[in-house]
C-alpha atoms as a PDB file:
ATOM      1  CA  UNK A   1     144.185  48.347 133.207  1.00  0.00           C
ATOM      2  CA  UNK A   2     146.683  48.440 136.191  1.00  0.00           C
ATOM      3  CA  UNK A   3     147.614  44.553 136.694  1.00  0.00           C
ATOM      4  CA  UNK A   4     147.432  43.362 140.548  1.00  0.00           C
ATOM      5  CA  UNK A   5     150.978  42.569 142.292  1.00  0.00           C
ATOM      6  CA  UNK A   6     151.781  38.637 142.382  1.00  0.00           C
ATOM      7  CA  UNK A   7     151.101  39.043 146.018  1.00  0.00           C
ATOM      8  CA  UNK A   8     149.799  41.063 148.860  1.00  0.00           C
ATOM      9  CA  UNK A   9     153.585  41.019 150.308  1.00  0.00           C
ATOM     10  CA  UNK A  10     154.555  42.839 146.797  1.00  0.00           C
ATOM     11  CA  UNK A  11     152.007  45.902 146.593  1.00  0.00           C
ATOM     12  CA  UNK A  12     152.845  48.880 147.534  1.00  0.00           C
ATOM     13  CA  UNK A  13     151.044  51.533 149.677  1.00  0.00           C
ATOM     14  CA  UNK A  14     149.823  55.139 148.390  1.00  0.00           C
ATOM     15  CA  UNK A  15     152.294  56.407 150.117  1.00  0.00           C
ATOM     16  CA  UNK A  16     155.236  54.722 149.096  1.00  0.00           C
ATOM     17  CA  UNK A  17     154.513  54.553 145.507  1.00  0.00           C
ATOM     18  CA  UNK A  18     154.280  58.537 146.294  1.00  0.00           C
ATOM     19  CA  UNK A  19     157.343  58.880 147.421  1.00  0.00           C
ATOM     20  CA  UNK A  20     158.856  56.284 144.789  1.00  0.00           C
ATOM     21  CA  UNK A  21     157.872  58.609 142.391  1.00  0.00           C
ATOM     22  CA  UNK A  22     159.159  61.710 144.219  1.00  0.00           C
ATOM     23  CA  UNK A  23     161.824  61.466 146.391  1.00  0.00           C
ATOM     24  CA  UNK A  24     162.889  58.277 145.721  1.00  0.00           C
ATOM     25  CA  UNK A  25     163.144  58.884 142.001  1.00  0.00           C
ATOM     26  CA  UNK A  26     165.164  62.182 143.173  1.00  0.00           C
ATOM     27  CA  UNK A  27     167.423  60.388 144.566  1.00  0.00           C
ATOM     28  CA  UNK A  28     168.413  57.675 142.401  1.00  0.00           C
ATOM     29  CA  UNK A  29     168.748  60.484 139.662  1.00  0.00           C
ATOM     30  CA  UNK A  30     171.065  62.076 142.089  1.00  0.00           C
ATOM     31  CA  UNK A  31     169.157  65.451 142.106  1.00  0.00           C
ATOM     32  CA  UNK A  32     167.973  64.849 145.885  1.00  0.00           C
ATOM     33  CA  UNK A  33     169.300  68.278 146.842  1.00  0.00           C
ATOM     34  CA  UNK A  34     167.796  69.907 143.895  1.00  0.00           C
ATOM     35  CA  UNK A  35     164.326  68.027 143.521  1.00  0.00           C
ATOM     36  CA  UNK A  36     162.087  65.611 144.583  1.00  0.00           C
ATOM     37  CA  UNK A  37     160.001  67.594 147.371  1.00  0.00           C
ATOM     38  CA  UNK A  38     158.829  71.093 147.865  1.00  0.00           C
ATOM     39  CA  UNK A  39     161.469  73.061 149.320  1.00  0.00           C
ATOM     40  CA  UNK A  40     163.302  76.118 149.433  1.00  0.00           C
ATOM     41  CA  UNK A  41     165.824  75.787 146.488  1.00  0.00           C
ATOM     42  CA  UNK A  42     164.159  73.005 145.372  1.00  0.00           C
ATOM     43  CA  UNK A  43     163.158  73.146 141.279  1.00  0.00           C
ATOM     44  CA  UNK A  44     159.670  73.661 141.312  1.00  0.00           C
ATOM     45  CA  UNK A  45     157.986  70.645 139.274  1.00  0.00           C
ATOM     46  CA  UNK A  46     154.783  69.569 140.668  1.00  0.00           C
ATOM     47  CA  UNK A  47     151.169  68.589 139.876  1.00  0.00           C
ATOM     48  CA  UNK A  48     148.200  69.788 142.212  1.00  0.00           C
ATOM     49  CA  UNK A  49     145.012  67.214 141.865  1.00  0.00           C
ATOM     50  CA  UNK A  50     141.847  67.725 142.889  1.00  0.00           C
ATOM     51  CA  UNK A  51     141.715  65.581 145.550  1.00  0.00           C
ATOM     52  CA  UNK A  52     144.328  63.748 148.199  1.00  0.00           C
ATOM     53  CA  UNK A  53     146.252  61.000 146.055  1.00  0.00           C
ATOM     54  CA  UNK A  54     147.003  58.885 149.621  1.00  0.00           C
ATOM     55  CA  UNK A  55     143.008  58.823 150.843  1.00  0.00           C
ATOM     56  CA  UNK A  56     141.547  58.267 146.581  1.00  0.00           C
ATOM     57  CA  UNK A  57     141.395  55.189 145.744  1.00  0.00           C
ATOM     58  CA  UNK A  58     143.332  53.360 143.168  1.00  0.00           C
ATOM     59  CA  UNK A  59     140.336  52.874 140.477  1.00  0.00           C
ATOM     60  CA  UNK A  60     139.525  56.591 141.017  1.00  0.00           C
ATOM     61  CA  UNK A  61     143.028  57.814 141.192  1.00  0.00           C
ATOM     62  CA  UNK A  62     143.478  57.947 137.375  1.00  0.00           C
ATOM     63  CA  UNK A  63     140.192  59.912 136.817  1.00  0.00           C
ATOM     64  CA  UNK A  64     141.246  62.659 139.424  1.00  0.00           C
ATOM     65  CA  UNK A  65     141.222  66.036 137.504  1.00  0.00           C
ATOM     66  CA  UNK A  66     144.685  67.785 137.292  1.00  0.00           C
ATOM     67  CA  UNK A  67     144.255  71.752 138.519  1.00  0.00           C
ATOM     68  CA  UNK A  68     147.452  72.981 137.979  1.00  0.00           C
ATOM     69  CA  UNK A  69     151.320  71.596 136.521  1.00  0.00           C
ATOM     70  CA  UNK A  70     154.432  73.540 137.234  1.00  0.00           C
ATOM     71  CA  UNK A  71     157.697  73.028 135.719  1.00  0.00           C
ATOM     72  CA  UNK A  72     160.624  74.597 136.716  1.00  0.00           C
ATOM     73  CA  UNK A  73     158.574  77.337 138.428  1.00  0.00           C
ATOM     74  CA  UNK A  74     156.817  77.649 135.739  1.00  0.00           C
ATOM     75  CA  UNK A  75     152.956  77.164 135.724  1.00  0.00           C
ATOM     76  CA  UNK A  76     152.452  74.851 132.007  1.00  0.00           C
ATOM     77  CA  UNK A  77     148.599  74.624 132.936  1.00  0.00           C
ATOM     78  CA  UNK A  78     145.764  75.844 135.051  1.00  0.00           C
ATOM     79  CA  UNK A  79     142.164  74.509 134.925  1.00  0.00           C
ATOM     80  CA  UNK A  80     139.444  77.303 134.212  1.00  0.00           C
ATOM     81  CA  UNK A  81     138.958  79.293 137.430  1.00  0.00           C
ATOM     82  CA  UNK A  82     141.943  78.298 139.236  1.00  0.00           C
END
């Protein structure tokens, strides 16, 4: 179970705690030109959910289904029917 912050002033919104985990973590890894977001030249690593991860909300966020995981361009899995 996901612990609460010590204080309002210390959570984080969906958003940033997206982009903490996207382009943020890009570019403290240094790899901001080569990942990080979807772009052209970009490595393609990215999960699709089944819903919008900014508009769930955090108790349903972990139950959201996964459809699809690419890695390197590479799809590594695809829910039935996708």
């Amino acid at each position: 179970m996901t612990q609460p912050p010590h204080g309002p002033d210390q959570a984080l919104t969906a958003l940033e705690a997206l982009q903490g985990m996207t382009v943020g973590a890009a570019h403290a890894a240094g790899e901001e030109h080569e990942a990080g977001r979807i772009a052209v030249g970009h490595r393609a690593d990215l999960t699709v959910l089944a819903d919008d991860p900014l508009t769930t909300t955090a108790t349903d966020l972990p139950g959201l289904p996964v459809l699809l995981t690419v890695l390197d361009g590479t799809p590594t899995h695809r829910a039935p029917g996708l």
